[in-house]
N, C-alpha and C. Protein backbone atom coordinates (compact mmCIF):
# COMPACT_ATOMS: atom_id res chain seq x y z
N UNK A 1 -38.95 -15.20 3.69
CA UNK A 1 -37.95 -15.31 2.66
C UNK A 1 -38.30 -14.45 1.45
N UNK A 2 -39.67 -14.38 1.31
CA UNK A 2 -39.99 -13.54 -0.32
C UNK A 2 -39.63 -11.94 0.31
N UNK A 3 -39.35 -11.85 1.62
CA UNK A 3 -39.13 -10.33 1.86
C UNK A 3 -37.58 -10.17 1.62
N UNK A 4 -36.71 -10.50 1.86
CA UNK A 4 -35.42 -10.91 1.50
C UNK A 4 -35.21 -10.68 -0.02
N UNK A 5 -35.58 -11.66 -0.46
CA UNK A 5 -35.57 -11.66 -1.95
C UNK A 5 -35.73 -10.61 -2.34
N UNK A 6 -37.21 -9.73 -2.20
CA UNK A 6 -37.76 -8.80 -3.06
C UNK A 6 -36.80 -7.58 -2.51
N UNK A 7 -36.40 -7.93 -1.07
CA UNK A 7 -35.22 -5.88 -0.76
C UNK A 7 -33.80 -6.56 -1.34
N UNK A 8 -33.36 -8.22 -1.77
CA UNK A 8 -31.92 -7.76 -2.25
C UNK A 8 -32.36 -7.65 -4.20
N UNK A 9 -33.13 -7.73 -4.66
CA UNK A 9 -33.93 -7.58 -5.99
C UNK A 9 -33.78 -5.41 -6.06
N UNK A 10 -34.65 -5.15 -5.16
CA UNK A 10 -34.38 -3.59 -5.03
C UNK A 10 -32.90 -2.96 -4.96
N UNK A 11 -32.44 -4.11 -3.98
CA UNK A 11 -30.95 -3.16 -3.80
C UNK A 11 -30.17 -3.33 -4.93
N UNK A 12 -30.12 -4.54 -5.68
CA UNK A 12 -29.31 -4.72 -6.95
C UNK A 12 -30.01 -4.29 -8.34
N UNK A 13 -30.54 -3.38 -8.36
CA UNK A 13 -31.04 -2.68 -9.42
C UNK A 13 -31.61 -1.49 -8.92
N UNK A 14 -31.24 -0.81 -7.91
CA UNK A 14 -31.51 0.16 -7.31
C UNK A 14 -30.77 1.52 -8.56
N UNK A 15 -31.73 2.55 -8.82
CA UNK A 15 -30.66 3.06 -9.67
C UNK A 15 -29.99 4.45 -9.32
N UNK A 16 -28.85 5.32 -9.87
CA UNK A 16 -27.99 5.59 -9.23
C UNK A 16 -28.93 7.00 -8.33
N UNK A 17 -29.79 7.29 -8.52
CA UNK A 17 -30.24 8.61 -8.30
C UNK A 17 -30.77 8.18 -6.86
N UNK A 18 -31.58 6.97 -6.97
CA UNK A 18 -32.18 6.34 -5.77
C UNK A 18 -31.01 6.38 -4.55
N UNK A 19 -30.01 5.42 -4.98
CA UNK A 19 -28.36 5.00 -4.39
C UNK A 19 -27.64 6.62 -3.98
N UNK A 20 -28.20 7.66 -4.09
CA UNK A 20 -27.26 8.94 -3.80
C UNK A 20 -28.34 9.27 -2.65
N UNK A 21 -30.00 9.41 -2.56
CA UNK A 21 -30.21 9.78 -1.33
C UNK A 21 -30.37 8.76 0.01
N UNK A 22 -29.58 7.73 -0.27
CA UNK A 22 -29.23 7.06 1.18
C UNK A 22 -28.36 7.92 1.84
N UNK A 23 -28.48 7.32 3.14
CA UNK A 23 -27.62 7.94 4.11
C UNK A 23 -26.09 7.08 3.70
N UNK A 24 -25.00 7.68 4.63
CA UNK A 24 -23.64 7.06 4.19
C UNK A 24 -24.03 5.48 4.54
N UNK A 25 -23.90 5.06 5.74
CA UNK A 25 -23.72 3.29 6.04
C UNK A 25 -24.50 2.88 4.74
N UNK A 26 -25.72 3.02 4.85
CA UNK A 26 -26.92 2.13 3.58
C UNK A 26 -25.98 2.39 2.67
N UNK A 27 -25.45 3.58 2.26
CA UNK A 27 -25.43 3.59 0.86
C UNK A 27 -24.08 2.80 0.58
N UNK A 28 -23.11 2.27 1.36
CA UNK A 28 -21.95 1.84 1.70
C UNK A 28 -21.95 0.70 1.28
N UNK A 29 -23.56 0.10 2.29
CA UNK A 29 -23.81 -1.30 2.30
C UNK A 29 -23.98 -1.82 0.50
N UNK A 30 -25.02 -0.59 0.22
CA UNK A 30 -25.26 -0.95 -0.80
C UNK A 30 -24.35 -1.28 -2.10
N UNK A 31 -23.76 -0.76 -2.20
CA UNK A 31 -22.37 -0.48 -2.62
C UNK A 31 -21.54 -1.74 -2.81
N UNK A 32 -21.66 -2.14 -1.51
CA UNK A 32 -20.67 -3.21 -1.34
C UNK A 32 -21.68 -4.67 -1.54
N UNK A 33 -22.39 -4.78 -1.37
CA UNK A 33 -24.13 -5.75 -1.99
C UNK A 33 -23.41 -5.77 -3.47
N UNK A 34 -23.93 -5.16 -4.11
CA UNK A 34 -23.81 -4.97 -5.32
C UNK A 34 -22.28 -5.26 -6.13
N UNK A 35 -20.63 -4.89 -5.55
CA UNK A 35 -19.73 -5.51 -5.41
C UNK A 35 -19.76 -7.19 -5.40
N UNK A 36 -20.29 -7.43 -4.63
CA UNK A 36 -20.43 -8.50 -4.41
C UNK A 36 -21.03 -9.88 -5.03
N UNK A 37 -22.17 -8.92 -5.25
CA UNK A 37 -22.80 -9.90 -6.36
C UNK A 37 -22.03 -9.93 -7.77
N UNK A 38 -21.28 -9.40 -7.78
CA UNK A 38 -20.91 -8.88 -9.62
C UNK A 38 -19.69 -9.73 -9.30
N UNK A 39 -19.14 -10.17 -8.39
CA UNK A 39 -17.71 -10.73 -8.61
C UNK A 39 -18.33 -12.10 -8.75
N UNK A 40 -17.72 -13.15 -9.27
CA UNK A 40 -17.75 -14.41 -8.72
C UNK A 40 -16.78 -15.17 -9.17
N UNK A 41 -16.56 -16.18 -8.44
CA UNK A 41 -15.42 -16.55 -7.62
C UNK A 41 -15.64 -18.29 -7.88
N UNK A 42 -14.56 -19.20 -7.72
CA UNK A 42 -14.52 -19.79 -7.77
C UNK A 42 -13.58 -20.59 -6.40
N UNK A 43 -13.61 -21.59 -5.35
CA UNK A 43 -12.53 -21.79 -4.33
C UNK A 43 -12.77 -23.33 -4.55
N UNK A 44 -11.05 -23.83 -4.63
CA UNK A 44 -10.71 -24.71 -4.87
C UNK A 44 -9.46 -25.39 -3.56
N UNK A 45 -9.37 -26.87 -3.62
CA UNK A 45 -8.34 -26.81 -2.65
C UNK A 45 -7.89 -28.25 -3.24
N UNK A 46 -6.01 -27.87 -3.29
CA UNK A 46 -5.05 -28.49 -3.18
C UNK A 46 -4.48 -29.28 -2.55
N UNK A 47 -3.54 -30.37 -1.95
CA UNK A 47 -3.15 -31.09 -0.99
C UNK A 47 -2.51 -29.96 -0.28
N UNK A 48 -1.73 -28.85 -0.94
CA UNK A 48 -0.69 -27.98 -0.29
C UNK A 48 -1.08 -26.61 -0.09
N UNK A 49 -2.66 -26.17 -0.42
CA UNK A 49 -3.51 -24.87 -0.86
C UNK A 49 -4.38 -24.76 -0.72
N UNK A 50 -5.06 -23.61 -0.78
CA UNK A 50 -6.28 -23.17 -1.11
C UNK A 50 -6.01 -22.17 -2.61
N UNK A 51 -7.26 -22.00 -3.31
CA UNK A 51 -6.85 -21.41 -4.12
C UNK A 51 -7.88 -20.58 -4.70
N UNK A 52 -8.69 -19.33 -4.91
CA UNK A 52 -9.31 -18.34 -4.75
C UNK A 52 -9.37 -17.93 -6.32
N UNK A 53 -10.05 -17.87 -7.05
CA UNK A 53 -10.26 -17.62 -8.36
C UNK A 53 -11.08 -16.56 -8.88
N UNK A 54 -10.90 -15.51 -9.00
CA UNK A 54 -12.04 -14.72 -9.70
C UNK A 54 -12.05 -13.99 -10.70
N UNK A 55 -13.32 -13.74 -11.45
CA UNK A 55 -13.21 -12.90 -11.98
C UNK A 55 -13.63 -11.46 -12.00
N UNK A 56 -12.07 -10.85 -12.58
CA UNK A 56 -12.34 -9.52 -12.21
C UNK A 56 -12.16 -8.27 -13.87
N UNK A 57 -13.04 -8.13 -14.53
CA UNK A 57 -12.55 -8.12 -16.10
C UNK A 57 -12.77 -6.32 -16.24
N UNK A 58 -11.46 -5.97 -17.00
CA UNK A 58 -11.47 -4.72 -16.91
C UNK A 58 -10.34 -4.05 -16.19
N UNK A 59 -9.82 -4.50 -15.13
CA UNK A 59 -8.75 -3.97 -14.09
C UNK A 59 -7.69 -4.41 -14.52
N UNK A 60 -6.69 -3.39 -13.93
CA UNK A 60 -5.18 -3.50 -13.99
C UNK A 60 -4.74 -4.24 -12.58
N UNK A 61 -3.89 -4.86 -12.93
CA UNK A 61 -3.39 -5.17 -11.70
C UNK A 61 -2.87 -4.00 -10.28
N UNK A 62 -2.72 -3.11 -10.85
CA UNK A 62 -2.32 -2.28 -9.88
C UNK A 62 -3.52 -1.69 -9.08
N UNK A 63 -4.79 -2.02 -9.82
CA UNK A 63 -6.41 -1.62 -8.98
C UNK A 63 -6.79 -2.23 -8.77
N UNK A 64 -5.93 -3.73 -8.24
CA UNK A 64 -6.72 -4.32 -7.02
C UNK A 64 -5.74 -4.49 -5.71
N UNK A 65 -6.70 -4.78 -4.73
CA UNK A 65 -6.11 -5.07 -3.37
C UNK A 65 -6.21 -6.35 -2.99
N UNK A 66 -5.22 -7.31 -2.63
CA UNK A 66 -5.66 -8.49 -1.88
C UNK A 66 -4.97 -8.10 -0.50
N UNK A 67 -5.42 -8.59 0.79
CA UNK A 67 -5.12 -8.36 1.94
C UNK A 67 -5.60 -9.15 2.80
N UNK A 68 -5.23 -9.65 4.01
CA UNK A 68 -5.48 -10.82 5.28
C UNK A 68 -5.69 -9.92 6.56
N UNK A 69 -6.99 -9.93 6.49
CA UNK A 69 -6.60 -9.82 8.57
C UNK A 69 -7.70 -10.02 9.17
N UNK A 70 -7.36 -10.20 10.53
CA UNK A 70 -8.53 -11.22 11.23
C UNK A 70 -8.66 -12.73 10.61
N UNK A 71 -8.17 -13.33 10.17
CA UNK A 71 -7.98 -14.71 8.98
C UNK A 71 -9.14 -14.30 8.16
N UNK A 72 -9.59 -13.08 7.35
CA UNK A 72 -10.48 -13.05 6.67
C UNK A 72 -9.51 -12.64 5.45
N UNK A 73 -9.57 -13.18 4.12
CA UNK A 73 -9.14 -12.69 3.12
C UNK A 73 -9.60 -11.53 2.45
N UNK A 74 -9.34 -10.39 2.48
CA UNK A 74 -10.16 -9.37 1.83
C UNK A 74 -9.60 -8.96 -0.04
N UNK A 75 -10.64 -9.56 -0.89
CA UNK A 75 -9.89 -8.97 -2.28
C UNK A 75 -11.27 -7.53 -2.83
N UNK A 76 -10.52 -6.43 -3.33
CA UNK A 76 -11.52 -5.47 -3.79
C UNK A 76 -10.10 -4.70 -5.29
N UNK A 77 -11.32 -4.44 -6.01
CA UNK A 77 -10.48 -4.06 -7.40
C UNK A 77 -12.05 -3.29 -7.76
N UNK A 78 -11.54 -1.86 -8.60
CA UNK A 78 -11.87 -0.66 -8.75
C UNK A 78 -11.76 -0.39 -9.97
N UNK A 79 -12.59 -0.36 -10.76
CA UNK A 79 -12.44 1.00 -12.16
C UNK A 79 -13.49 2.27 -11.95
N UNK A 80 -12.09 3.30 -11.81
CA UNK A 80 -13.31 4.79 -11.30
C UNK A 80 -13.42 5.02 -12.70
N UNK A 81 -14.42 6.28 -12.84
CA UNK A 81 -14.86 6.94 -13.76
C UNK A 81 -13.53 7.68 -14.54
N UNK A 82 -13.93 7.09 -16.03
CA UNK A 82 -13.54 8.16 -17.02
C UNK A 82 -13.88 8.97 -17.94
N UNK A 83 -13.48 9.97 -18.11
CA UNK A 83 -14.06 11.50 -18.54
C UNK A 83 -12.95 11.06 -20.52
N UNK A 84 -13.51 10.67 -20.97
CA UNK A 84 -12.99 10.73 -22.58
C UNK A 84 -13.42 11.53 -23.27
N UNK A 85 -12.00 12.42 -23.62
CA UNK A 85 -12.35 13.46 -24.52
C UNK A 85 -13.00 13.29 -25.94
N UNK A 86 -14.69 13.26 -26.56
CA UNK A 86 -15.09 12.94 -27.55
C UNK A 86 -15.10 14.33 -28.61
N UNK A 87 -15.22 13.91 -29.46
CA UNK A 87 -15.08 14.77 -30.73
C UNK A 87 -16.23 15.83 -30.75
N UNK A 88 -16.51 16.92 -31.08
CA UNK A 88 -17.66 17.81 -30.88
C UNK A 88 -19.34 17.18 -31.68
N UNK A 89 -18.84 16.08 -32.56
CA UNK A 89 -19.90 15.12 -33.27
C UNK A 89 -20.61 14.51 -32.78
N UNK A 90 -20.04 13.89 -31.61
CA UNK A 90 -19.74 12.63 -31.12
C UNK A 90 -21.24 12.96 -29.85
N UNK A 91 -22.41 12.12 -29.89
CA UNK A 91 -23.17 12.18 -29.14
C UNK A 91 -23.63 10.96 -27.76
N UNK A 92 -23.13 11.17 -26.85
CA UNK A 92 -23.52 10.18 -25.86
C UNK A 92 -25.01 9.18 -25.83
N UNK A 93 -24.93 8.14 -26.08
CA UNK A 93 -26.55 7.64 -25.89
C UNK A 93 -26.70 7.00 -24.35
N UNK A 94 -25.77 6.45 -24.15
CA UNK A 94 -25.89 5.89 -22.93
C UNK A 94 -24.41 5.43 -22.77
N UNK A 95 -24.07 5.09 -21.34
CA UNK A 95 -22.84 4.37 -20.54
C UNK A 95 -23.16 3.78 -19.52
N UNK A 96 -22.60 2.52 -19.61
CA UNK A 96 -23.16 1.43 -19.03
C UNK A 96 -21.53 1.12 -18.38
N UNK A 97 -20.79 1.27 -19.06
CA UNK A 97 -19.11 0.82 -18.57
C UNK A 97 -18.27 1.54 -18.20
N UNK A 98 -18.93 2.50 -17.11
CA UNK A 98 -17.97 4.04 -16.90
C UNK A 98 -17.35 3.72 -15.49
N UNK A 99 -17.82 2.68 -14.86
CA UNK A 99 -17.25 2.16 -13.51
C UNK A 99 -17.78 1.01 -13.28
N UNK A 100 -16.64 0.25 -12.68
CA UNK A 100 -17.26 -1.19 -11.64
C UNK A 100 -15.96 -1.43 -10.55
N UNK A 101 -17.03 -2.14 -10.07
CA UNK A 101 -16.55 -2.14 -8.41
C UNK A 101 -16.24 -3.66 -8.25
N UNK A 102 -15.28 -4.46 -7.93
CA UNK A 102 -15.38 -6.27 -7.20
C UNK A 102 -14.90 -6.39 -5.77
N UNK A 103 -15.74 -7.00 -5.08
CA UNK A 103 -15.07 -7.24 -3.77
C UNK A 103 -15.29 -8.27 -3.48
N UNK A 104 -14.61 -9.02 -2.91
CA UNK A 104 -15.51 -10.31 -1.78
C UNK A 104 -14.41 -10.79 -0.45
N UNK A 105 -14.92 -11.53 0.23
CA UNK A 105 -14.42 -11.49 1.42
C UNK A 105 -14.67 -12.92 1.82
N UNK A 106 -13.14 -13.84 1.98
CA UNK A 106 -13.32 -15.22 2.67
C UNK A 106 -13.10 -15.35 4.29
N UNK A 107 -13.54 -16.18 4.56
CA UNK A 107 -12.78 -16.73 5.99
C UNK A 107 -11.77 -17.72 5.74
N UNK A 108 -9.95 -17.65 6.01
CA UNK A 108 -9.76 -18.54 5.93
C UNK A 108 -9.92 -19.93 7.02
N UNK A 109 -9.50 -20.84 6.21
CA UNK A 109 -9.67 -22.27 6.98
C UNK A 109 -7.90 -22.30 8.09
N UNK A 110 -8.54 -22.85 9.11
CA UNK A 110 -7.59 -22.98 10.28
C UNK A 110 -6.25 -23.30 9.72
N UNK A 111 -5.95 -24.35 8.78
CA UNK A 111 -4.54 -24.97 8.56
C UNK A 111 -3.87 -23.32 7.12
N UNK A 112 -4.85 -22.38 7.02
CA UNK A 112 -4.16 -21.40 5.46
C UNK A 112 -3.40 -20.68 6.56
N UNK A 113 -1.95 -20.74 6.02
CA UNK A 113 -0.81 -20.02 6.07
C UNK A 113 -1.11 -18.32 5.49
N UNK A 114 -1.70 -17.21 6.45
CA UNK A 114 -1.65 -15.87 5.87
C UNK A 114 -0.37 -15.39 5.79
N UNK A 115 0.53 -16.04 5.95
CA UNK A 115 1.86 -15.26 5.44
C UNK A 115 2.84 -15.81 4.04
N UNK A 116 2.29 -16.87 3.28
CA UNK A 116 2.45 -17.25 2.28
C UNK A 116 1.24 -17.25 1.27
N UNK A 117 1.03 -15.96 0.41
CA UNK A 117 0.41 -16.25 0.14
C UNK A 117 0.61 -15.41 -1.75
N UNK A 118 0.06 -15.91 -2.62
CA UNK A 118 0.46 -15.59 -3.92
C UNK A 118 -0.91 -14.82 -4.59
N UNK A 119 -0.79 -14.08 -5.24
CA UNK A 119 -1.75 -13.58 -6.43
C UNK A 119 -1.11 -13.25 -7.73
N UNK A 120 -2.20 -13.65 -8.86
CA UNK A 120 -1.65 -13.44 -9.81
C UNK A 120 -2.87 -12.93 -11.03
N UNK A 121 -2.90 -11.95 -11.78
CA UNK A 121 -4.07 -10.99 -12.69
C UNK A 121 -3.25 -11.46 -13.93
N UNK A 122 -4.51 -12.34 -14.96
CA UNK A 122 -4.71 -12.33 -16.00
C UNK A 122 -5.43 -12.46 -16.85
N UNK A 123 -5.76 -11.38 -17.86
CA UNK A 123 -6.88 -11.83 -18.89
C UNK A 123 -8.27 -11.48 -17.95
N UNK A 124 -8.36 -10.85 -17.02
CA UNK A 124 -9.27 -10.37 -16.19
C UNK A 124 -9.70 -11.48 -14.71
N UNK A 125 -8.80 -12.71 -14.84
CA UNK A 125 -8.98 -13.09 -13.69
C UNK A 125 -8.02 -13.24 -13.02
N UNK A 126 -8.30 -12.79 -11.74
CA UNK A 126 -7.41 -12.93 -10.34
C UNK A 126 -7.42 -14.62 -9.63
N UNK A 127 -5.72 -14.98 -9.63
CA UNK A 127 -6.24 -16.03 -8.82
C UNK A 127 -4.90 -15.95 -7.47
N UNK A 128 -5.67 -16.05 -6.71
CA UNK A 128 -4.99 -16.01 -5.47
C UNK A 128 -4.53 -17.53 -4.79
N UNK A 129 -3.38 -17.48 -4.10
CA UNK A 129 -3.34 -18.88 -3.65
C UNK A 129 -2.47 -18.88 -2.40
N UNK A 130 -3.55 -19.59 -1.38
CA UNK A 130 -3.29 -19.44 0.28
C UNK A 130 -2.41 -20.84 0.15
N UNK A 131 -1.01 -21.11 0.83
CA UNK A 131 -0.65 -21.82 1.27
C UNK A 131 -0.99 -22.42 2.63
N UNK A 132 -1.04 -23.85 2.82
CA UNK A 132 -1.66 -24.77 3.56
C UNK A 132 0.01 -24.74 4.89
N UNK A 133 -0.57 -24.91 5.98
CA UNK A 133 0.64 -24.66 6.92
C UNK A 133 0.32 -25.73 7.62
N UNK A 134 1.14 -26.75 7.73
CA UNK A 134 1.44 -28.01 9.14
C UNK A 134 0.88 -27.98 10.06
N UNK A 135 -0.44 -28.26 10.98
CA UNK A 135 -0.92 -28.17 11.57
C UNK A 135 -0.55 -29.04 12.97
N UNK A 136 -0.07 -28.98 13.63
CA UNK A 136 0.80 -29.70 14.44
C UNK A 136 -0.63 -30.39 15.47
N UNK A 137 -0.05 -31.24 16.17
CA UNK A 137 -1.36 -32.37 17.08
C UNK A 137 -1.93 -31.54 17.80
N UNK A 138 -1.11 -30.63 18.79
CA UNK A 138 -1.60 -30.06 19.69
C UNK A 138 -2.95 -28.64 19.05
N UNK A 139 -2.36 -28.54 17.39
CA UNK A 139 -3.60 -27.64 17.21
C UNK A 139 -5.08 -28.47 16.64
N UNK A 140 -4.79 -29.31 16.01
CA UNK A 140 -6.04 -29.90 15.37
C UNK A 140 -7.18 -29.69 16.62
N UNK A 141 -7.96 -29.75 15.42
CA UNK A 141 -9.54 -29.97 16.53
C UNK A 141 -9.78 -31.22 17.22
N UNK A 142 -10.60 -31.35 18.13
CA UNK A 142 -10.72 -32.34 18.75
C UNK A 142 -11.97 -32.69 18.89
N UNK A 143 -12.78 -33.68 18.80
CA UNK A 143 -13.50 -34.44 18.96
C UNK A 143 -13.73 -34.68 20.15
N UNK A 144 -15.19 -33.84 21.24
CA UNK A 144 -15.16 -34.21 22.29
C UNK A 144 -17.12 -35.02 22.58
N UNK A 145 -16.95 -35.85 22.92
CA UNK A 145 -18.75 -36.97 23.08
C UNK A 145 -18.80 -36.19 24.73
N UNK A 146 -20.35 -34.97 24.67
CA UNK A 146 -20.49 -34.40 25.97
C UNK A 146 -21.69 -35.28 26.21
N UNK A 147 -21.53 -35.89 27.38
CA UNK A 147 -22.65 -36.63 28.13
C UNK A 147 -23.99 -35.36 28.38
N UNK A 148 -25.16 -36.18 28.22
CA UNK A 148 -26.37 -35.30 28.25
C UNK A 148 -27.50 -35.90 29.45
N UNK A 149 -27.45 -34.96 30.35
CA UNK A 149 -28.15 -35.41 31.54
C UNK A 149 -29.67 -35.20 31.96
């Protein structure tokens, strides 16, 4: 476990110079590690819902994606780099807020309806909300006692 720890410790403070000579997949992974950790999320559930909360601070609504497939919920929202024209005075010390990345990725639960489903961006949080669909007898799970010989 302390090996775990100490390579996702490296990968989330890995810095960008390190993060450019990976190969593509690693550096992908990494990428998306790091996404990941930076979002967080909150999931809640309704008698009639599920309901998916995050925060995502900085984005427009139009730079993010929510999307379903495979019953996996996929949400990712993007701020690329901007180039601001500064004054000839004007000296850079550092930038810390020139891009961020959010992604995360649910499984939904058997009874979430992927074809009803709502999002809504404000004030930097996204909240998404899976409608709950009738699960009729013949789908519920079943409870089976296997004899052990």
């Amino acid at each position: 476990m302390n090996n775990l720890a100490r390579d996702m410790h490296h990968i989330l403070n890995m810095t960008e110079e390190e993060e450019k000579k990976l190969q593509r997949p690693a550096r992908r992974y990494v990428k998306d590690t790091r996404a990941m950790f930076r979002t967080s999320a909150d999931l809640l559930e309704s008698p009639t819902s599920y309901i998916f909360v995050l925060d995502m601070p900085g984005l427009e609504s139009n730079q993010i994606k929510v999307k379903v497939e495979n019953n996996i919920l996929h949400i990712a929202g993007k701020i690329k780099k901007k180039q601001k024209q500064l004054g000839p005075e004007i000296k850079i010390i550092r930038l810390e807020r020139r891009r961020a990345r959010y992604m995360r990725k649910f499984t939904l639960p058997g009874d979430a309806n992927a074809e009803d489903i709502k999002a809504t961006y404000k004030d930097g949080v996204l909240t998404v909300t899976v409608a709950k669909r009738n699960v009729s007898e013949s789908e519920k799970p079943k409870t089976l006692t296997i004899p052990i010989s």
